[in-house]
Protein backbone atom coordinates (compact mmCIF):
# COMPACT_ATOMS: atom_id res chain seq x y z
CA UNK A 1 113.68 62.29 86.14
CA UNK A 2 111.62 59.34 85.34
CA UNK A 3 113.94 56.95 87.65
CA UNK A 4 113.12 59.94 90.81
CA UNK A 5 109.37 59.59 89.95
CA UNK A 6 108.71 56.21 89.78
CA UNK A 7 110.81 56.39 93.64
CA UNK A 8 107.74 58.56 94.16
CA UNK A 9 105.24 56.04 93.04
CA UNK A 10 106.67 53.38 94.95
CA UNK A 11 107.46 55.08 98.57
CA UNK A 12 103.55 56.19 98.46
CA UNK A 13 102.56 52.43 98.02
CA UNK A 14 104.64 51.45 100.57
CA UNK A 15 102.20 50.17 103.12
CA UNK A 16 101.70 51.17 107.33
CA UNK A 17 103.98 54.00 106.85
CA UNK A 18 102.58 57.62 108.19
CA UNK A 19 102.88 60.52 105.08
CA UNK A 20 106.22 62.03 107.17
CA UNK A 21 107.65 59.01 107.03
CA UNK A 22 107.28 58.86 103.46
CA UNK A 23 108.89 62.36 102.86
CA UNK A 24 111.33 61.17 105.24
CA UNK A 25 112.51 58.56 102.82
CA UNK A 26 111.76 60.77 99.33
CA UNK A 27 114.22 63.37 100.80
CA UNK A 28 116.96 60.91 101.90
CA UNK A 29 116.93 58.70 98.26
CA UNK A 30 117.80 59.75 94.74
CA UNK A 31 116.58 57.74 93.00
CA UNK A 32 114.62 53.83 92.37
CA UNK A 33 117.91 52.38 92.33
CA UNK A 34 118.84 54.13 95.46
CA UNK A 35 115.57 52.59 97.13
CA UNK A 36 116.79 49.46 96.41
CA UNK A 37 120.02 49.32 97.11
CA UNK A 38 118.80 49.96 100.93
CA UNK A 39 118.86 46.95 103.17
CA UNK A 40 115.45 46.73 105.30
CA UNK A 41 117.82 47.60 108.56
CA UNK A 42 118.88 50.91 106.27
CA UNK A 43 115.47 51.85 105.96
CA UNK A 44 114.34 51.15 109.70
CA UNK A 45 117.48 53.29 111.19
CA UNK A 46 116.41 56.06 108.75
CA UNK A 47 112.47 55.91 110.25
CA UNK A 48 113.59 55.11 113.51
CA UNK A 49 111.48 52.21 113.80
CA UNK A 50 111.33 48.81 113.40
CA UNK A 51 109.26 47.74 110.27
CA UNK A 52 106.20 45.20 109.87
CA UNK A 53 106.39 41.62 108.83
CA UNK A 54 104.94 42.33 105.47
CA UNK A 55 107.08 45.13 104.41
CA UNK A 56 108.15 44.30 100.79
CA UNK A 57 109.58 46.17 97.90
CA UNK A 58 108.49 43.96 95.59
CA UNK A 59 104.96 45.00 95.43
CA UNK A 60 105.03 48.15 95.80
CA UNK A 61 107.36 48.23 92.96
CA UNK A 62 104.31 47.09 90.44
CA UNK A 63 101.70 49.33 92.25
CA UNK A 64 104.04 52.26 91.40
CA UNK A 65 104.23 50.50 87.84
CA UNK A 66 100.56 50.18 87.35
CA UNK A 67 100.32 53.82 88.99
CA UNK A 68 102.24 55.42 86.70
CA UNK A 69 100.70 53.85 83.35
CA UNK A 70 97.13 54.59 84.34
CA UNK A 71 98.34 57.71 85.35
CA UNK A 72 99.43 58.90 82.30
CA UNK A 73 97.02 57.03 80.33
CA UNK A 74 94.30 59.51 81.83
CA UNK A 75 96.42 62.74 81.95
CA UNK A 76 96.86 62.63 85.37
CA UNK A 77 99.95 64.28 86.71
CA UNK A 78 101.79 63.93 90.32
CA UNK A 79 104.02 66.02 92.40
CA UNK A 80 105.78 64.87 95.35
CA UNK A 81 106.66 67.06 98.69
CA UNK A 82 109.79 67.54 97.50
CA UNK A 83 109.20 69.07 94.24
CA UNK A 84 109.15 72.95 93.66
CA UNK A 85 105.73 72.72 91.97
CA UNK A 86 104.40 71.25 95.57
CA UNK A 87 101.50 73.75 97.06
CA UNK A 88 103.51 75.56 99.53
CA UNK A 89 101.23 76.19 101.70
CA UNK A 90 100.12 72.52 102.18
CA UNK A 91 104.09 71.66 102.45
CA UNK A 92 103.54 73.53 105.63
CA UNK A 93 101.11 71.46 107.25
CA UNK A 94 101.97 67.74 109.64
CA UNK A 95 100.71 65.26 107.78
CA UNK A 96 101.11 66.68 104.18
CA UNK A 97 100.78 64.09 101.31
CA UNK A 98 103.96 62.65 100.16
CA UNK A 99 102.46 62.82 97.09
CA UNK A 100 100.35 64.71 95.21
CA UNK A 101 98.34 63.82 92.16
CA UNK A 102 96.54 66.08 89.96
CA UNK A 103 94.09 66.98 86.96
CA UNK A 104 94.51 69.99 85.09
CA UNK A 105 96.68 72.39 86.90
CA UNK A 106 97.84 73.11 90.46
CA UNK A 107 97.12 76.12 92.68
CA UNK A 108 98.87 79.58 91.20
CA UNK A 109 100.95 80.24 94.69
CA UNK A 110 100.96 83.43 93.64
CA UNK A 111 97.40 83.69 93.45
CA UNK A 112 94.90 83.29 97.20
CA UNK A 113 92.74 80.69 97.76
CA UNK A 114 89.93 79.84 100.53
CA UNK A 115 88.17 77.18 101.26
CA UNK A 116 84.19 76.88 101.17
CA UNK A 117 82.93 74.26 102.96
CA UNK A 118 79.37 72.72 104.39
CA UNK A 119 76.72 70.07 104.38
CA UNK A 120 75.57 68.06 101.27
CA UNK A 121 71.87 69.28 102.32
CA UNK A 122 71.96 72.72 102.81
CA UNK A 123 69.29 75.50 103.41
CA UNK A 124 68.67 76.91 100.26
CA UNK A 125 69.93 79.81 101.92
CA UNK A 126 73.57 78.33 103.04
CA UNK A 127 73.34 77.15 99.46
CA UNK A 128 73.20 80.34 97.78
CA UNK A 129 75.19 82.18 100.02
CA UNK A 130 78.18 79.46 99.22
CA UNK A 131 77.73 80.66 95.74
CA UNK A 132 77.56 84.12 96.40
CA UNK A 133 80.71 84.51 98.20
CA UNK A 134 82.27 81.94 95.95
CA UNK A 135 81.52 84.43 92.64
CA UNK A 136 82.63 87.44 94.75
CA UNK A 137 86.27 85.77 95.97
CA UNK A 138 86.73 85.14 92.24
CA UNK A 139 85.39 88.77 90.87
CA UNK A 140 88.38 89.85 93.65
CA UNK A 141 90.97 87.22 92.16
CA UNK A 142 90.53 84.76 94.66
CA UNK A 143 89.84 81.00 93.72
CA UNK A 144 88.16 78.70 95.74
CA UNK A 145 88.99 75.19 96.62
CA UNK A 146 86.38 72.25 98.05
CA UNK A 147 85.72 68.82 97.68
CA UNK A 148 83.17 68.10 95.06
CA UNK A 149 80.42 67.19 97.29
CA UNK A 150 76.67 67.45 96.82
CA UNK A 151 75.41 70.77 98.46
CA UNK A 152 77.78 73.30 99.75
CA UNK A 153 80.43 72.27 97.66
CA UNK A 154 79.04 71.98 94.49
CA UNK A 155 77.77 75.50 94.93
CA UNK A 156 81.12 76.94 95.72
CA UNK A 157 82.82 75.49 92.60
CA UNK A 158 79.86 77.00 90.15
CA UNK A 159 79.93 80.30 91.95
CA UNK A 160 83.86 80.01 91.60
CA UNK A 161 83.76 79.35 87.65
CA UNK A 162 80.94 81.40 87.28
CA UNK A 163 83.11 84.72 89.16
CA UNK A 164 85.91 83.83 86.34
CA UNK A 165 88.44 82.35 88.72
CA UNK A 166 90.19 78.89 88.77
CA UNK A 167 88.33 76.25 90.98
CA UNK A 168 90.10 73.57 93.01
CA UNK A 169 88.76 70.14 93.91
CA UNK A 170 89.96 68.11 96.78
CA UNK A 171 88.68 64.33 96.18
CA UNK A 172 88.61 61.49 98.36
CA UNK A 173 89.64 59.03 95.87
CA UNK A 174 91.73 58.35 92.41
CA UNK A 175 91.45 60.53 89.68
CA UNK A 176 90.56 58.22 87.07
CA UNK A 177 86.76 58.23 88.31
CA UNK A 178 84.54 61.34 89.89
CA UNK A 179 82.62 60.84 93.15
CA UNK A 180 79.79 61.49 93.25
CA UNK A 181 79.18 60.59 89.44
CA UNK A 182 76.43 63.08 89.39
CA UNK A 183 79.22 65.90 89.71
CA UNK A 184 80.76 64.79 86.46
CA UNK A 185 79.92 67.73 84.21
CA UNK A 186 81.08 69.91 87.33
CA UNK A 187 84.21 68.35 87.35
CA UNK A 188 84.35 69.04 83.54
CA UNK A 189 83.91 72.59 83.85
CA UNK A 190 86.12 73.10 86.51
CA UNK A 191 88.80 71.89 84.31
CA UNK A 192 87.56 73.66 81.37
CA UNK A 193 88.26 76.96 83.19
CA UNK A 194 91.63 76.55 84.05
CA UNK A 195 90.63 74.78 87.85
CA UNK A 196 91.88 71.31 88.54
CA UNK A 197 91.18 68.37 90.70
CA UNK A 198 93.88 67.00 93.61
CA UNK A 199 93.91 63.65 95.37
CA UNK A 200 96.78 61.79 97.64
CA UNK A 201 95.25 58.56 95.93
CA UNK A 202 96.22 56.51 93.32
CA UNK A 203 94.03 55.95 90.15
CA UNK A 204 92.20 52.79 90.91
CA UNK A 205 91.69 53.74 94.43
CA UNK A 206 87.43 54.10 95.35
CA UNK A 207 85.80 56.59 97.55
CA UNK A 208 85.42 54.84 101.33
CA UNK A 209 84.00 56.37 103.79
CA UNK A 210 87.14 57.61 105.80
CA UNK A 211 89.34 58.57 102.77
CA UNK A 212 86.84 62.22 103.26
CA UNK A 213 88.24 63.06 106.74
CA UNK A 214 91.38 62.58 105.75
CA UNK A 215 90.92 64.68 102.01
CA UNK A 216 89.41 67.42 104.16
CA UNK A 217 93.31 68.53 105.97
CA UNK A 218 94.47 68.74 102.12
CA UNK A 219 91.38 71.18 101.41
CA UNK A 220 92.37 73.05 104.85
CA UNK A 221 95.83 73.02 104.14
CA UNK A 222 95.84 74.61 100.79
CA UNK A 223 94.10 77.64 101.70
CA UNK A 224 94.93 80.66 103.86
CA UNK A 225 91.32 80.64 105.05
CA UNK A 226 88.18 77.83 105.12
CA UNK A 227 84.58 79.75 105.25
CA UNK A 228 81.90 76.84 106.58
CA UNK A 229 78.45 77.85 105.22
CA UNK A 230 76.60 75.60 106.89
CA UNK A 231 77.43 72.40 109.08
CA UNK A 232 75.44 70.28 111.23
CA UNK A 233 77.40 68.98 114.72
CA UNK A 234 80.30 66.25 114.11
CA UNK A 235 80.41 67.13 110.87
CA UNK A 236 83.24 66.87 107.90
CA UNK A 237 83.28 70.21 107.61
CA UNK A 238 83.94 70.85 111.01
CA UNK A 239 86.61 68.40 110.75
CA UNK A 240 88.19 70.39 107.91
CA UNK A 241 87.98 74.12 110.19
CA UNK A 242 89.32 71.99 113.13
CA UNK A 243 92.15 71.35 110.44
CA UNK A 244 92.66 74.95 109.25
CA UNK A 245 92.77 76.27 112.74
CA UNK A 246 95.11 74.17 113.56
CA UNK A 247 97.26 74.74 110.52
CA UNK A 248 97.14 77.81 111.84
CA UNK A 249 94.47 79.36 109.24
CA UNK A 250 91.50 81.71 109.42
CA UNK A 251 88.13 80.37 109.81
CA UNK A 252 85.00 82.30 109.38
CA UNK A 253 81.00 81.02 108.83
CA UNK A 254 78.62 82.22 106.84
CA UNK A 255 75.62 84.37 108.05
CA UNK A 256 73.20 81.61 107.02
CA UNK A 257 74.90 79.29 108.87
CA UNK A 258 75.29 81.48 112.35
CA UNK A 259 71.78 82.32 112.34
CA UNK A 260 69.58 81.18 115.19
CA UNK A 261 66.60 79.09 114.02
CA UNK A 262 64.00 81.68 113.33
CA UNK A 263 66.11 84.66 113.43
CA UNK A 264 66.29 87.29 110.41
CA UNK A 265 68.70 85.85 107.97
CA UNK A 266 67.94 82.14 108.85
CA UNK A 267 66.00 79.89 107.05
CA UNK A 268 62.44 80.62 108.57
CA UNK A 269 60.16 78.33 109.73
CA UNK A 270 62.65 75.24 107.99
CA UNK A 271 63.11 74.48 111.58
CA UNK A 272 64.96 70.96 112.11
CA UNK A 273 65.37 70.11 107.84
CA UNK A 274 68.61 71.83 108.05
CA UNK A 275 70.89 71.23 110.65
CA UNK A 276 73.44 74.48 111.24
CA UNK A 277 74.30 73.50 114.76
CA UNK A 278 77.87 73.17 113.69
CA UNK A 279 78.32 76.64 112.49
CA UNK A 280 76.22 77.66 115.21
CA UNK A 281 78.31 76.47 117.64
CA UNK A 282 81.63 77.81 115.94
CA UNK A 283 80.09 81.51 115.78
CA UNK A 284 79.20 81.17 119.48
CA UNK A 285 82.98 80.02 119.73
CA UNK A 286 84.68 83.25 118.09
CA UNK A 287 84.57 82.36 114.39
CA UNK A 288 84.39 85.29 112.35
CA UNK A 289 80.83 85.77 110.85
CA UNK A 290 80.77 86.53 106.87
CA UNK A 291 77.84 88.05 105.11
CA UNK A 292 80.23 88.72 101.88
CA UNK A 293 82.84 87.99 100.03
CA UNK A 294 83.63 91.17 100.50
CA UNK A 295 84.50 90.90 103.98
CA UNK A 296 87.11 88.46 103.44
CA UNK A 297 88.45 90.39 100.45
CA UNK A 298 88.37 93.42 103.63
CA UNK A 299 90.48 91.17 105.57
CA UNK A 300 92.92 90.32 103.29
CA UNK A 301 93.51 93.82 101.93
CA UNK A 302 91.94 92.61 98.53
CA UNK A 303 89.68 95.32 96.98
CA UNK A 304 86.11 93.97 96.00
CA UNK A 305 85.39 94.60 92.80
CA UNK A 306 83.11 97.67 91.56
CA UNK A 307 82.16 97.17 88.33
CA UNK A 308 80.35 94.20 89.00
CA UNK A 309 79.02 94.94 92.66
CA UNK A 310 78.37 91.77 95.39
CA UNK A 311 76.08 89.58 95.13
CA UNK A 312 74.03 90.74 98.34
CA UNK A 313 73.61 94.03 96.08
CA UNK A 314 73.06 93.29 92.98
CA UNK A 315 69.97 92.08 91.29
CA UNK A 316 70.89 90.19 88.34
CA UNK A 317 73.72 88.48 90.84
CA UNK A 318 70.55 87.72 93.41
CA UNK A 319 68.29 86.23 90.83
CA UNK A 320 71.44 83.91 89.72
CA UNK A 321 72.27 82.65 92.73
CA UNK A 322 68.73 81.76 93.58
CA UNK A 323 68.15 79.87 90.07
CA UNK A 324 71.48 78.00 91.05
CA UNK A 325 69.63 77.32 94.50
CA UNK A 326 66.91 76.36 92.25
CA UNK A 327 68.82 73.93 90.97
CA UNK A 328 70.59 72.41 93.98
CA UNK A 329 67.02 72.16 96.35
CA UNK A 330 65.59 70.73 93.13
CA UNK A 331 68.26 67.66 93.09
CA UNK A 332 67.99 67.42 97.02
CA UNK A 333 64.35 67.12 96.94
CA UNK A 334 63.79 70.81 98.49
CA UNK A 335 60.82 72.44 97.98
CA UNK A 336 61.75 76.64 98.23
């Protein structure tokens, strides 16, 4: 077992190869020993493909060495696409990561999960609406995944804890560090609560700018459904309900985030401080407008809750999600 996941280790720091080639080669080895064994014309007729000038065992060897030590040093955990405990619904995707690494615990398949997704400076509308549905998916058993991000995101995962459900964050770098730093404590609690944290990157590896496009078809591909609160144009979370429809997933925006400037249910008179032209845009396409959580518990057969009615209804559920507003617009600079 150890030999077949150090393989792992080393096959994902094997560099300019794309993630299918990787599974190609996890599926086709048994083990380290196998991996070297293989002459470089071996591996090339297996890919199909000739191979760079700098391809090298050598070094990837150590990477997957020094991978694996401050992996476990820091609790981290990996699966690999061929393992049982791999998400299956992101096995199903075509570009899947060859492997997996995780904090705290995996998706339940079992159990549904959607994706909330949206700008880092939302309305405080968006923002509260992200943790409204959020705390409603969970009342109805379903967790939420995102990617840790200022804004929408960060209100999805506290709605998600505070509904009693698992929360799962997608990052754009190693586990060993949280980005943005100020999302430490969120981090915390989402582990706390039975959630976890995934990456495709290696401890050591830093956030860079394009490492987030590329996190956002794991946060797509995990879920059976990606809700966008709130996106401007050419956005990353258009990128990631680009992904899900393409993965074959439902995608639905919030109201907030539909709303015409001006119109009831839109941030009045905020005018061009938030930018919903995205989700605008992706309403005006088809996407499925959501004022609930309820309607996507509708949708998936999932009753809503009654003993603890939806946020859009109840009172004590309002006046929460507004303090947690509160709290967001406060960090952004917002005045509400």
């Amino acid at each position: 077992m150890a030999d077949r996941g150090l393989l792992d280790l080393i096959i994902a720091r094997l560099p300019a190869l794309k993630e299918r080639e990787r599974i190609a080669l996890c599926e086709s080895l048994e083990g380290e020993s196998d991996l070297l064994l293989r002459s470089r014309r071996d591996i090339e007729a297996l890919l199909g493909r000739r191979l760079g000038a700098g391809w090298d065992l050598g070094p990837a060897r150590l990477m997957a060495e020094r991978d694996e030590r401050g992996a476990r040093a820091r609790g981290i955990g990996w699966v690999s696409w061929h393992s049982a405990a791999y998400p299956p619904l992101l096995r199903e995707i075509y570009d899947p990561p060859a492997v997996l690494f995780f904090r705290g615990s995996l998706p339940d398949p079992e159990r549904p999960l959607a994706g909330i997704v949206g700008t880092r400076r939302p309305s405080p509308a968006a923002a509260a609406q992200a943790f409204d549905v959020a705390r409603g998916l969970a009342l109805g058993g379903v967790s939420v995944a995102s990617g840790l991000a200022l804004g929408v995101d960060s209100m999805a995962h506290r709605g998600c804890i505070e509904g009693g459900a698992p929360t799962y964050a997608v990052m754009g770098s190693g586990l060993d560090g949280i980005y943005p730093a100020s999302n430490r404590a969120l981090a915390r609690r989402a582990l706390e609560t039975g959630g976890g944290l995934l990456s495709e990157y290696q401890p050591g590896v830093g956030p860079r700018k394009w490492r987030f496009p590329a996190r956002n078809r794991i946060v797509a591909g995990l879920c059976r459904g990606v809700l966008v609160a709130e996106a401007p144009e050419k956005s990353g979370a258009l990128i990631t309900a680009r992904l899900a429809n393409d993965h074959g997933r439902e995608v639905w925006v919030a109201s907030a985030g539909a709303a015409p400037d001006g119109a009831a249910g839109a941030p009045g008179g905020e005018g061009a401080r938030f930018d919903r032209r995205g989700t605008q845009r992706l309403a005006e396409d088809g996407a499925e407008v959501v004022y609930s959580a309820s309607d996507i518990l509708g949708m998936w057969g999932i009753e809503a809750p009654g003993a603890e009615p939806c946020r859009d209804t109840a009172g004590a559920g309002r006046e929460a999600a507004a303090a947690a507003a509160s709290s967001l617009a406060c960090s952004l600079g917002i005045t509400l």
